[in-house]
N, C-alpha and C. Protein backbone atom coordinates (compact mmCIF):
# COMPACT_ATOMS: atom_id res chain seq x y z
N UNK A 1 -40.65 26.10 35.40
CA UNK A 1 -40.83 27.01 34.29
C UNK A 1 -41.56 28.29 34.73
N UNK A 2 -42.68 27.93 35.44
CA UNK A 2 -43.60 29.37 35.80
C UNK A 2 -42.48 30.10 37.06
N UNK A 3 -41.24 29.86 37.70
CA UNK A 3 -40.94 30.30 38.12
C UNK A 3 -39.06 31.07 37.31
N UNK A 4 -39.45 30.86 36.45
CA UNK A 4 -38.58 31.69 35.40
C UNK A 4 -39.33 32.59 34.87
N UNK A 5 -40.31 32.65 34.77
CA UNK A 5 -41.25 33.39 34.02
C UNK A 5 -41.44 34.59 35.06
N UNK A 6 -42.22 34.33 36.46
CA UNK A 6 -41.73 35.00 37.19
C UNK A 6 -40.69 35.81 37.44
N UNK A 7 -39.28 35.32 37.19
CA UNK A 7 -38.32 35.71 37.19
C UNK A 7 -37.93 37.07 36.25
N UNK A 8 -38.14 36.72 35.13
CA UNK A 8 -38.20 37.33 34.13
C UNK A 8 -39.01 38.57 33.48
N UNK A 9 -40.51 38.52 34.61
CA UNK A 9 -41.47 39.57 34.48
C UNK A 9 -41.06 40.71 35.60
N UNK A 10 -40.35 40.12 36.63
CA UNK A 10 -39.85 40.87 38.16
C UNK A 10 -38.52 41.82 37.47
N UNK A 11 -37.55 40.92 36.58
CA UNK A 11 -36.76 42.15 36.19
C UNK A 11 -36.98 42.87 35.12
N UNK A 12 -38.15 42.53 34.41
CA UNK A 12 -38.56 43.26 33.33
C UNK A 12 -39.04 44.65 34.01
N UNK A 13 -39.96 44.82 35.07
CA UNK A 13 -40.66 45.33 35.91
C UNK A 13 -39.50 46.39 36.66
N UNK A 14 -38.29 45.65 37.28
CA UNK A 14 -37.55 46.76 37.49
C UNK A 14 -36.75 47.22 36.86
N UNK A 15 -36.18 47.46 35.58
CA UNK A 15 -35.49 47.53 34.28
C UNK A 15 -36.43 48.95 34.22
N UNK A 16 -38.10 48.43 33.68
CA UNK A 16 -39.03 49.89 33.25
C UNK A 16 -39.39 50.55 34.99
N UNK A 17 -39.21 50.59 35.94
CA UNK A 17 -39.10 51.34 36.72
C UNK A 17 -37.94 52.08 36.55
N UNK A 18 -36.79 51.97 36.65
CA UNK A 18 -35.96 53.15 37.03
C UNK A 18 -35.49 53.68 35.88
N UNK A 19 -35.88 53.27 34.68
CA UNK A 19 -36.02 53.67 33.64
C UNK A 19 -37.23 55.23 33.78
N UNK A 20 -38.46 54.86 34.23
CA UNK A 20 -39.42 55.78 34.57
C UNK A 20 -39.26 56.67 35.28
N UNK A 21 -38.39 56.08 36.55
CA UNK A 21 -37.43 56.83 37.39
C UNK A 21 -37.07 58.17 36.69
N UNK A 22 -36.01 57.35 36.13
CA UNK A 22 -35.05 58.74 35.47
C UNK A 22 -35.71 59.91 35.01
N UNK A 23 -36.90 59.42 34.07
CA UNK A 23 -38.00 59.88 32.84
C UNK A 23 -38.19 61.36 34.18
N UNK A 24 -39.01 60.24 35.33
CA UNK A 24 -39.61 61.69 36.04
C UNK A 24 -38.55 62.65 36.93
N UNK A 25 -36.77 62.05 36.61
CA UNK A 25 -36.41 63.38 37.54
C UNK A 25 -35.68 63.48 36.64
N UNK A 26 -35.27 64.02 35.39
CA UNK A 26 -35.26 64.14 34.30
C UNK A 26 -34.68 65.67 34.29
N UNK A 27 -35.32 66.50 35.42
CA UNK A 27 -35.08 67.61 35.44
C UNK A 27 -35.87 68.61 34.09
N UNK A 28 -36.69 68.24 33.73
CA UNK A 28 -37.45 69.27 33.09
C UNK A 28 -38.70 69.09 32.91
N UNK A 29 -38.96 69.18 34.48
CA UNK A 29 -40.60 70.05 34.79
C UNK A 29 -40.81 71.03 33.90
N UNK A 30 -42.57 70.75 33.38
CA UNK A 30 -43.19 72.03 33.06
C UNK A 30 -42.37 71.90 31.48
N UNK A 31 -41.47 71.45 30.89
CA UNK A 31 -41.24 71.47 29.50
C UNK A 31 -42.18 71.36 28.97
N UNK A 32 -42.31 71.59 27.45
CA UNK A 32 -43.05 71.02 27.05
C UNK A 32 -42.22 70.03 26.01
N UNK A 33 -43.14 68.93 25.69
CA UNK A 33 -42.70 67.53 25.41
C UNK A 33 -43.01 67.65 23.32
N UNK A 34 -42.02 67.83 22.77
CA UNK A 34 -42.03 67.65 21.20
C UNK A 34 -41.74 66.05 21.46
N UNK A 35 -42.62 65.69 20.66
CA UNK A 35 -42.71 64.27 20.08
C UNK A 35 -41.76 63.76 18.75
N UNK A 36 -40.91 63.86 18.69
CA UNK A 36 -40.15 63.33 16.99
C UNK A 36 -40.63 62.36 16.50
N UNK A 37 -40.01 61.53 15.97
CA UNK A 37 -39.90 60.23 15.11
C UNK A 37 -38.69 59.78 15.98
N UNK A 38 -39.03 59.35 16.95
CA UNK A 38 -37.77 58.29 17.73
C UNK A 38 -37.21 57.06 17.15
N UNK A 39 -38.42 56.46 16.56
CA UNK A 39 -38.07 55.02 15.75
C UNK A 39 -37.02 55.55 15.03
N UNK A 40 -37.27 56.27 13.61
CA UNK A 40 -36.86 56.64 12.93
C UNK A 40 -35.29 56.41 12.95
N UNK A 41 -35.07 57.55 14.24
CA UNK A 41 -33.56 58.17 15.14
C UNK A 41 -33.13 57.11 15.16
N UNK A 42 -33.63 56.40 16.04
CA UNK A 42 -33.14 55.41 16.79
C UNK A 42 -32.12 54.02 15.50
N UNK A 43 -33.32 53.78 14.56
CA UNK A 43 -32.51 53.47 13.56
C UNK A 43 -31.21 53.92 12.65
N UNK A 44 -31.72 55.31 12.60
CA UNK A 44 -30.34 56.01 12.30
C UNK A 44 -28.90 55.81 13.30
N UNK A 45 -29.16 56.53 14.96
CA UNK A 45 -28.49 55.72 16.09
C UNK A 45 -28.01 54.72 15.39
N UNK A 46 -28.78 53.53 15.29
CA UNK A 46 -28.61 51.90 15.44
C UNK A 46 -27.32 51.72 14.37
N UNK A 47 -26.87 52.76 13.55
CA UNK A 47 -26.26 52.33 12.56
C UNK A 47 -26.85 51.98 11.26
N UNK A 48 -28.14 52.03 11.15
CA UNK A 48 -28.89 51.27 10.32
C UNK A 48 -29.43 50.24 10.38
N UNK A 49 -28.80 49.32 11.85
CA UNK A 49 -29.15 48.13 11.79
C UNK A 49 -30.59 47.34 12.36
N UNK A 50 -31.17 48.52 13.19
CA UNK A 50 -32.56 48.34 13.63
C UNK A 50 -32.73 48.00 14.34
N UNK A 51 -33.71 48.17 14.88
CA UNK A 51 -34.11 47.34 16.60
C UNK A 51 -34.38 46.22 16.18
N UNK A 52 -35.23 45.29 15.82
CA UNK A 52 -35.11 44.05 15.55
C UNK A 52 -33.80 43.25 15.70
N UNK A 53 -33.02 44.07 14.75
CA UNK A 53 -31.37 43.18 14.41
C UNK A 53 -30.90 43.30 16.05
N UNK A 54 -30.83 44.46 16.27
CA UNK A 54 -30.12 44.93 17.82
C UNK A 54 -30.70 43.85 18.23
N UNK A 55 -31.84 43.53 19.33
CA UNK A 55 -32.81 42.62 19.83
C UNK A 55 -31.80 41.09 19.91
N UNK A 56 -31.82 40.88 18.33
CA UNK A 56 -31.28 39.53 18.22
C UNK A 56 -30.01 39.32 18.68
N UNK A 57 -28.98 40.44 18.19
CA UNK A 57 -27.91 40.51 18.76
C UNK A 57 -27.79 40.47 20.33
N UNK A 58 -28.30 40.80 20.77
CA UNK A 58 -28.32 41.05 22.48
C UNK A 58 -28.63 39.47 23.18
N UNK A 59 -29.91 39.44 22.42
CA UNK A 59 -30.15 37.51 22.82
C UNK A 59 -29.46 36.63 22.66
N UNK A 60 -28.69 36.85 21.38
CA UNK A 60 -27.63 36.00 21.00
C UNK A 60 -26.16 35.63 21.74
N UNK A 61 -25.94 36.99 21.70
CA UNK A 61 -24.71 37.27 22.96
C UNK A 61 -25.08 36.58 24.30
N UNK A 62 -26.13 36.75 24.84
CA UNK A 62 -26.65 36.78 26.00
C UNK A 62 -26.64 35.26 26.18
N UNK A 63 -27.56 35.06 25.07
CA UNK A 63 -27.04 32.58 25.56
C UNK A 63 -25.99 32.82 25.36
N UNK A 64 -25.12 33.35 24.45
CA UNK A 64 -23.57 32.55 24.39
C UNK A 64 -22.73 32.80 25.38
N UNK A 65 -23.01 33.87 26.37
CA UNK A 65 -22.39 33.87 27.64
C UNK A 65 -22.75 33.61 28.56
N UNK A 66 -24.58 32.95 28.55
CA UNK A 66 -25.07 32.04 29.70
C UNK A 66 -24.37 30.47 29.63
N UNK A 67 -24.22 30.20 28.25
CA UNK A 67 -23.92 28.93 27.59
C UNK A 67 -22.68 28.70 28.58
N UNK A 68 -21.82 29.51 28.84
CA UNK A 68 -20.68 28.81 29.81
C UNK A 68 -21.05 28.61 31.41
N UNK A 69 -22.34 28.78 31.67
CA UNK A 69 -22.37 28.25 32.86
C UNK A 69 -23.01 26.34 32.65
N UNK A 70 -23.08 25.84 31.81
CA UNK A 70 -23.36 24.71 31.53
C UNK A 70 -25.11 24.25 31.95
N UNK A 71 -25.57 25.29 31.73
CA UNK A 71 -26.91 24.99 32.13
C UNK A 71 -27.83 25.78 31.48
N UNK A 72 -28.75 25.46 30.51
CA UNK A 72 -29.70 25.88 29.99
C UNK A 72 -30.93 26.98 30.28
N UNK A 73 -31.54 26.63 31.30
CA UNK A 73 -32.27 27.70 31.74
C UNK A 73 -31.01 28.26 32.15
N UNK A 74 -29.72 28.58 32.49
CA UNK A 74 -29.20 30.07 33.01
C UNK A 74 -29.09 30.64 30.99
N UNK A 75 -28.61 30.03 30.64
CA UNK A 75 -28.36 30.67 29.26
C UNK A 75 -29.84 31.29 28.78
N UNK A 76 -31.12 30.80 29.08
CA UNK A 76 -32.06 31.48 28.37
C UNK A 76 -32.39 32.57 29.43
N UNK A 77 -32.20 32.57 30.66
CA UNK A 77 -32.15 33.79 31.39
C UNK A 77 -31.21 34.72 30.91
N UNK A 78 -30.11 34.32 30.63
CA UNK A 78 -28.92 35.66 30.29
C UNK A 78 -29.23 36.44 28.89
N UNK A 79 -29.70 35.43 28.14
CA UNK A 79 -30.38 35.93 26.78
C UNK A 79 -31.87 37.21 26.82
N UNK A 80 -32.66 36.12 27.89
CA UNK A 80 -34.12 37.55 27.96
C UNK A 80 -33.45 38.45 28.69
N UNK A 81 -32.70 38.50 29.88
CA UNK A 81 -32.39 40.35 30.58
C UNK A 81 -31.28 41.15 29.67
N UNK A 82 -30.17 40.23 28.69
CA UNK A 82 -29.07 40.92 28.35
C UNK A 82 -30.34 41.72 26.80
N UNK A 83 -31.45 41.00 26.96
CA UNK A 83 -32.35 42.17 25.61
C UNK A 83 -33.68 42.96 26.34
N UNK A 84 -33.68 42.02 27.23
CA UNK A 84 -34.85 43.73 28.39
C UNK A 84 -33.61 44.31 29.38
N UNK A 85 -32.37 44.28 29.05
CA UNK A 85 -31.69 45.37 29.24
C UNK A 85 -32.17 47.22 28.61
N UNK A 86 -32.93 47.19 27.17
CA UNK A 86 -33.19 47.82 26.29
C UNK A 86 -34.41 48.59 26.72
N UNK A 87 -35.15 47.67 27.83
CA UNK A 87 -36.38 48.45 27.90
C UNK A 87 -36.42 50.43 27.87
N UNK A 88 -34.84 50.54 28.65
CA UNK A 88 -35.00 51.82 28.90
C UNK A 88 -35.11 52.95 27.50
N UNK A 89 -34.87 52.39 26.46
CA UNK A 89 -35.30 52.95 25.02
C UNK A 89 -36.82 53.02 25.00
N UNK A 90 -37.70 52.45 25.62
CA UNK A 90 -39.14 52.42 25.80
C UNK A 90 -39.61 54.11 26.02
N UNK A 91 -39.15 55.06 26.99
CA UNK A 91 -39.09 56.19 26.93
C UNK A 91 -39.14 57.10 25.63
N UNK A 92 -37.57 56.75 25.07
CA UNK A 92 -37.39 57.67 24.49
C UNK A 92 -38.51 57.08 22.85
N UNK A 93 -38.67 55.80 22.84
CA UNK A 93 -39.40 55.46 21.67
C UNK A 93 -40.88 56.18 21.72
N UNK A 94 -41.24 56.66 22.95
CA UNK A 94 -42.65 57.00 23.04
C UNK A 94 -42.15 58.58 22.68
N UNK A 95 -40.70 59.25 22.37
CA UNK A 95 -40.82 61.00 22.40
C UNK A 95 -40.79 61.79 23.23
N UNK A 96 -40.38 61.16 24.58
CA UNK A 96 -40.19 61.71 25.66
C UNK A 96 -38.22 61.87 25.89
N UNK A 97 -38.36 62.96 26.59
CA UNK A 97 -36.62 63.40 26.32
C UNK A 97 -36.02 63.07 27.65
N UNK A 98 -35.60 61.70 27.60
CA UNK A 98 -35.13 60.70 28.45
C UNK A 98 -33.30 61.29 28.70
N UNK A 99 -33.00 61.32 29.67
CA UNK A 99 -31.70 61.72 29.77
C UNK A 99 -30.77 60.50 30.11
N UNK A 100 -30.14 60.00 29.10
CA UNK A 100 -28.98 58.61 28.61
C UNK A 100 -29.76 58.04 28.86
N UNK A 101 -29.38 56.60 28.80
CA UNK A 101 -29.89 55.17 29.55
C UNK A 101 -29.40 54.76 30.46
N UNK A 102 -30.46 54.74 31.34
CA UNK A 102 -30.01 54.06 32.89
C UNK A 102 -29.26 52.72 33.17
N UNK A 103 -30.27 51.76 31.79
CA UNK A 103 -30.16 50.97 32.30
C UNK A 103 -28.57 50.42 31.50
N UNK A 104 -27.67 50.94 31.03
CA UNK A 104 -26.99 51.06 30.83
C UNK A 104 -25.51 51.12 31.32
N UNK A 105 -25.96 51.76 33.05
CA UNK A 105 -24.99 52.13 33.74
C UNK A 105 -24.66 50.96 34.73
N UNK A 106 -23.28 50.89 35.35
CA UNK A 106 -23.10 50.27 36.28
C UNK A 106 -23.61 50.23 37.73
N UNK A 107 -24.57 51.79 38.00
CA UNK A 107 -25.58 51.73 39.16
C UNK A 107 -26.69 50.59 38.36
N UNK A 108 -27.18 50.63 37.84
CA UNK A 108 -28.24 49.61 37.83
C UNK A 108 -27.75 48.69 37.38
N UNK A 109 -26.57 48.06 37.05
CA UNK A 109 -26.41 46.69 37.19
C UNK A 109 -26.37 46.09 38.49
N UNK A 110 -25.30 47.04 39.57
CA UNK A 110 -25.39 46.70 40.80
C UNK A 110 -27.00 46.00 41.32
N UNK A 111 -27.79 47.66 41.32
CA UNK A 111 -28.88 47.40 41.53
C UNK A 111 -29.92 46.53 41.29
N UNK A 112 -29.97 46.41 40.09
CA UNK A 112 -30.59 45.03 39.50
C UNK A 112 -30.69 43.61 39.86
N UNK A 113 -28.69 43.07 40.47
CA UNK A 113 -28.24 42.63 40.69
C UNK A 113 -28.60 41.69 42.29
N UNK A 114 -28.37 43.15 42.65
CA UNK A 114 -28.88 43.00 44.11
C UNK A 114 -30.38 42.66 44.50
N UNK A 115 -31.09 43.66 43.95
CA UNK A 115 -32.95 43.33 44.13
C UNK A 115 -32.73 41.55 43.82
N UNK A 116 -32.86 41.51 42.39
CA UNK A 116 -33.31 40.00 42.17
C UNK A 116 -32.30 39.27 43.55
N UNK A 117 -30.90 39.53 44.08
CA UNK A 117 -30.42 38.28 45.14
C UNK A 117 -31.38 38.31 45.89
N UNK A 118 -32.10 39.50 46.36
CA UNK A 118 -32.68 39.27 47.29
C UNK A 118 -34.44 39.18 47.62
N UNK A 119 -34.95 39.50 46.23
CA UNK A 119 -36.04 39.04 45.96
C UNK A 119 -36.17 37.86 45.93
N UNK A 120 -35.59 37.03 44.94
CA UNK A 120 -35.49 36.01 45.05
C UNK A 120 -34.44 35.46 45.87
N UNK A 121 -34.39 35.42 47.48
CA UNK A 121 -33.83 34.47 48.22
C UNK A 121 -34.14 32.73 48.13
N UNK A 122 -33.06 32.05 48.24
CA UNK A 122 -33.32 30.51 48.71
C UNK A 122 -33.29 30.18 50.09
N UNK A 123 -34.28 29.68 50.35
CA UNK A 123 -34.51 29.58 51.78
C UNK A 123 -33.69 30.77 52.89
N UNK A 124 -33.81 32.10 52.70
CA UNK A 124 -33.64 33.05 53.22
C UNK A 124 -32.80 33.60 53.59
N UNK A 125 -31.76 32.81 52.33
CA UNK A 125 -30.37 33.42 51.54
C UNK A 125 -29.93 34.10 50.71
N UNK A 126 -28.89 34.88 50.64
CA UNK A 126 -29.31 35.90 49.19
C UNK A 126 -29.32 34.79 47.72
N UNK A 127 -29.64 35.56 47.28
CA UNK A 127 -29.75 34.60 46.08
C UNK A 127 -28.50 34.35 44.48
N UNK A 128 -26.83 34.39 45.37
CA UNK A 128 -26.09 34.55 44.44
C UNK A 128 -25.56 34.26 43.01
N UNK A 129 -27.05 33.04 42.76
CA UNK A 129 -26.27 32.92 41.60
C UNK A 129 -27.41 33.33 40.21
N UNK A 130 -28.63 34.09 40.92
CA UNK A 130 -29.13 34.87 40.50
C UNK A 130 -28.14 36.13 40.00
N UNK A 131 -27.89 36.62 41.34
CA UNK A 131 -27.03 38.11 41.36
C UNK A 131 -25.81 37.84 39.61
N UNK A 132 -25.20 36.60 39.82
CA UNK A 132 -24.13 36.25 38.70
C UNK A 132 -25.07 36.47 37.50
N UNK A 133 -26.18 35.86 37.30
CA UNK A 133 -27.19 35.63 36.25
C UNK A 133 -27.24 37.24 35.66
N UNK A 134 -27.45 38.12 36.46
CA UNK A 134 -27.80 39.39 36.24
C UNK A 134 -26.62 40.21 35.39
N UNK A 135 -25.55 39.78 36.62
CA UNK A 135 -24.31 40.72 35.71
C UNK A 135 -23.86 40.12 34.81
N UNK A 136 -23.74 38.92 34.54
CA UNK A 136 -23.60 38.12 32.91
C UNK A 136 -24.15 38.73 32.28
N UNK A 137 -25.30 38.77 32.34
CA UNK A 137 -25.92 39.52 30.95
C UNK A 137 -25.95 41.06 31.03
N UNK A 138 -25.63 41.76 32.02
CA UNK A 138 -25.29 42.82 32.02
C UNK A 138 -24.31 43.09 30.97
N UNK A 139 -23.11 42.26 31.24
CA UNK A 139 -21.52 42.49 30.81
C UNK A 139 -22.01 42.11 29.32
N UNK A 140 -22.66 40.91 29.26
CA UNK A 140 -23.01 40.57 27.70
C UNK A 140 -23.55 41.72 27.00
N UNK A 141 -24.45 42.73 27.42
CA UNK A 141 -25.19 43.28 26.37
C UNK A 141 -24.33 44.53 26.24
N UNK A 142 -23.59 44.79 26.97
CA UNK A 142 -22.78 46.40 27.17
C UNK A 142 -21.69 45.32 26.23
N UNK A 143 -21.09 44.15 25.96
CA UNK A 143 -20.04 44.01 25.40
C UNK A 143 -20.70 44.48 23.67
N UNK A 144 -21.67 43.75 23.52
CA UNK A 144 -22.60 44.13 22.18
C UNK A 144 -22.82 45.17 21.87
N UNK A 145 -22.96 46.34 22.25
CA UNK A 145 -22.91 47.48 22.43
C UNK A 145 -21.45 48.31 21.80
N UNK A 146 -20.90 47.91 23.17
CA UNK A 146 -19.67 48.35 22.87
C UNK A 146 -18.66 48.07 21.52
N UNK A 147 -18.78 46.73 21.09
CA UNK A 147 -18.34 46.45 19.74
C UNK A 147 -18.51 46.96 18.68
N UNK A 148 -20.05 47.63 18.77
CA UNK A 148 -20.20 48.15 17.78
C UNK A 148 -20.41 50.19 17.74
N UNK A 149 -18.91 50.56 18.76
CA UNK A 149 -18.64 51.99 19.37
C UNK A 149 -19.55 52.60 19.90
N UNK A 150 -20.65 52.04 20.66
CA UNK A 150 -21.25 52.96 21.47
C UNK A 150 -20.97 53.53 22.50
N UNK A 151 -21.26 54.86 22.89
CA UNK A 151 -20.86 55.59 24.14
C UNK A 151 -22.08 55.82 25.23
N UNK A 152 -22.01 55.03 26.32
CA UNK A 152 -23.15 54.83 26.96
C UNK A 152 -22.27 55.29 28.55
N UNK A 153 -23.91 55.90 28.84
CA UNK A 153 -23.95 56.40 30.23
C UNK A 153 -23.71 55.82 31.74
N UNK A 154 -22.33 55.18 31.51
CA UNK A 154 -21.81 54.02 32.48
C UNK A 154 -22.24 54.50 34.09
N UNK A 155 -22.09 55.78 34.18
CA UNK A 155 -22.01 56.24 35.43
C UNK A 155 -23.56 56.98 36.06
N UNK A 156 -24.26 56.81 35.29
CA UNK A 156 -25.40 57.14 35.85
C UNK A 156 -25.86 56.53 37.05
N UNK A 157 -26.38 56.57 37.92
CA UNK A 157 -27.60 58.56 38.08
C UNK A 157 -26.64 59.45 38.41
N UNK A 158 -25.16 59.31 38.47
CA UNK A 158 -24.48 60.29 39.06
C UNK A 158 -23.51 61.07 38.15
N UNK A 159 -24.08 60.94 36.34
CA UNK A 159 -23.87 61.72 35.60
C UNK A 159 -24.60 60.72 34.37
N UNK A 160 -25.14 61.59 33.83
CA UNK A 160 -25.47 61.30 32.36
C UNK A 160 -24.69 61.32 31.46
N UNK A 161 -23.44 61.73 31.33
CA UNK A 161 -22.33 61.93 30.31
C UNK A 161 -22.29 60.60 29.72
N UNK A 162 -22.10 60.34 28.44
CA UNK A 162 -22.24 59.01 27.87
C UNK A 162 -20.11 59.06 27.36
N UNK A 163 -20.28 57.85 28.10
CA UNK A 163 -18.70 57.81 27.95
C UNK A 163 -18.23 56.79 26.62
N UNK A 164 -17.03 57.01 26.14
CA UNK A 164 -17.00 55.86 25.12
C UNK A 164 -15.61 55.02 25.87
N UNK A 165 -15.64 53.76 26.25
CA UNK A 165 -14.59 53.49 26.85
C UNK A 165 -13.28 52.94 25.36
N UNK A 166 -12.10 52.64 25.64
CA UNK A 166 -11.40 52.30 24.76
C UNK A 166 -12.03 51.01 23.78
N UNK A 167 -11.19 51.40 22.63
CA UNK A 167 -12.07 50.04 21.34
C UNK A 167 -12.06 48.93 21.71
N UNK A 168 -11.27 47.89 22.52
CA UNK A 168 -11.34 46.47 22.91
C UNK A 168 -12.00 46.28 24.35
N UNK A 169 -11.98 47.85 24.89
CA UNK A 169 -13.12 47.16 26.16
C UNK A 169 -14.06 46.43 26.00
N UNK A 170 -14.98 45.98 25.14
CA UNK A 170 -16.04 44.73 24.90
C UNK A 170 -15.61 43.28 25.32
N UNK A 171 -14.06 43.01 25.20
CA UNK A 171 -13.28 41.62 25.47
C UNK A 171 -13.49 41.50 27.25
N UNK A 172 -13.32 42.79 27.69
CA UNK A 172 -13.27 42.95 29.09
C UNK A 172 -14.62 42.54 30.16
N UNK A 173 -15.50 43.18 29.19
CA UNK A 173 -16.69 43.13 29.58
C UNK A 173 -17.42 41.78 29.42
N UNK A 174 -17.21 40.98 27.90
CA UNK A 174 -17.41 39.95 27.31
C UNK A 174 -16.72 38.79 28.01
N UNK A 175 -15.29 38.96 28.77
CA UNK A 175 -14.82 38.02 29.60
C UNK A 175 -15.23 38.23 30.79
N UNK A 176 -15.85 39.56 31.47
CA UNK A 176 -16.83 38.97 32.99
C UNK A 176 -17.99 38.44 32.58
N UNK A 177 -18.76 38.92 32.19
CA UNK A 177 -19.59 38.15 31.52
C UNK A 177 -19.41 36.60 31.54
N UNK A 178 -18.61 36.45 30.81
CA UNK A 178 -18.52 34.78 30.71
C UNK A 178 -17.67 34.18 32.12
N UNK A 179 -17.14 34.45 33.11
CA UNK A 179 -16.92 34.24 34.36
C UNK A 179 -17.91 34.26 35.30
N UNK A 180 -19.03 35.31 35.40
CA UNK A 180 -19.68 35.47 35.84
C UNK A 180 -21.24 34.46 35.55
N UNK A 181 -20.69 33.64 34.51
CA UNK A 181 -22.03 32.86 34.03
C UNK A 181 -22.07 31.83 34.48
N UNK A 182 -20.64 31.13 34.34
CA UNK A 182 -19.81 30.00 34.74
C UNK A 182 -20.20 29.71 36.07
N UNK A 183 -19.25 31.17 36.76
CA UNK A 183 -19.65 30.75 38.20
C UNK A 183 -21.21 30.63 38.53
N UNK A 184 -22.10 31.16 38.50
CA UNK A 184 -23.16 30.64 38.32
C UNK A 184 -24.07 29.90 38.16
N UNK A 185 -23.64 28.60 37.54
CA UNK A 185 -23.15 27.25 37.47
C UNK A 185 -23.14 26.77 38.05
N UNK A 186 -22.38 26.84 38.86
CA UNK A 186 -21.32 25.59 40.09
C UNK A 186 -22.43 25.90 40.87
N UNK A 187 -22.38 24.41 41.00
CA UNK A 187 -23.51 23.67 42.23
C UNK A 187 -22.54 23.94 43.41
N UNK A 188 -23.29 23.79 44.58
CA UNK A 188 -22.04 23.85 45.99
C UNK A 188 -22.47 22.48 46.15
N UNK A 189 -21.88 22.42 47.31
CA UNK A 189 -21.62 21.13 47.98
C UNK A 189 -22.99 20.43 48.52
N UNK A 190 -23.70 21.43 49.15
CA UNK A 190 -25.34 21.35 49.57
C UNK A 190 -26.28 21.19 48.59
N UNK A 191 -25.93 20.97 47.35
CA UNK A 191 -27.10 21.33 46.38
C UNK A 191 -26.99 22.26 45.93
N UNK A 192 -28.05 22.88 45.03
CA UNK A 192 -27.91 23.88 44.77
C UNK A 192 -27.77 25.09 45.18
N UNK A 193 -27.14 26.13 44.78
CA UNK A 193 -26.85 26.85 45.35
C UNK A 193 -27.23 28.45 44.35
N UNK A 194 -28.20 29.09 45.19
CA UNK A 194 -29.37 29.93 44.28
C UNK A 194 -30.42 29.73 44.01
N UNK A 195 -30.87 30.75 43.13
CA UNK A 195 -31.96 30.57 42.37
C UNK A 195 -33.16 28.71 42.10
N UNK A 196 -33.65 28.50 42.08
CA UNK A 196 -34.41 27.12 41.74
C UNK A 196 -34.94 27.66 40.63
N UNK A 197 -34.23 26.96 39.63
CA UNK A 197 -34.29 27.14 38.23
C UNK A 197 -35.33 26.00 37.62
N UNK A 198 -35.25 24.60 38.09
CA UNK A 198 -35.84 23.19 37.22
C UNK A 198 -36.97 23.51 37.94
């Protein structure tokens, strides 16, 4: 358990880094910083539906596409990162003029992806079924997203343009996702294979 927890504070940790990242190359030194009502926005954004609701939605999605790797702690892992996916709204909730969401894009899923394989190595292997853990809930929370027409900054850091991909891309995303959870799953032949989850 304390080493899920671990788990879970390490990608929380790099989620609000390159999130902060962005914040400081942002490209506008020396601005000065108007504060709005971000909450406010953000609810408006949300559709109405609120950060709270969002939150749940994301967790929700997030077990139900850990749920196909047949193992419990992966489903409650896919559930906490596919909703501290969000951290990078932490910025703009404080009034600071955050350019898209990083964490949003397919560079930091990679990235994400990769750190935890290799932060967390097994015996001084990458750690692949971590790496699966990551982009499951990656794919999960961009499918949640996407369902409900958002246009998010897929391609960042190497553009902020927030793209809207076609209306059923969420199925696309929502079926790696659930491949990617699965495999994740599967024990190898040696034992386990990844992460030490029990």
């Amino acid at each position: 358990m304390l080493r899920i927890v671990v788990i879970v504070i390490t990608y929380s940790v790099l989620a609000g880094a390159i999130s902060l990242w962005c914040f400081l190359h942002s490209g506008t030194p020396g601005k000065d910083i108007t504060i709005p009502s971000p909450i406010l926005q953000y609810v408006e954004d949300a559709g109405g539906k609120g950060i709270v609701a969002e939150l749940l939605v994301n967790a929700v999605v997030g077990a139900a596409v850990g749920a196909f790797s047949l193992n419990v702690r992966i489903a409650l892992l896919c559930s906490a990162f596919a909703v501290l996916i969000d951290i990078d709204h932490t910025m703009w909730y404080l009034g600071f003029p955050v350019p898209g969401r990083p964490n949003h894009s397919f560079g930091f899923a990679v990235l994400a992806a990769v750190s935890m394989g290799l932060v967390f190595r097994n015996k001084s292997r990458f750690n692949a079924r971590l790496f699966g853990i990551v982009i499951a809930s990656f794919c999960a929370h961009l499918s949640a997203d996407l369902f409900h027409g958002a246009s998010l900054p897929l391609l960042m850091p190497f553009s902020a343009e927030r793209i809207s991909p076609p209306a059923l891309s969420y199925v696309g995303f929502l079926a790696t996702g659930i491949l990617a959870a699965a495999l994740s799953g599967i024990k190898s032949d040696r034992g386990k294979n990844g992460v030490e989850i029990d």
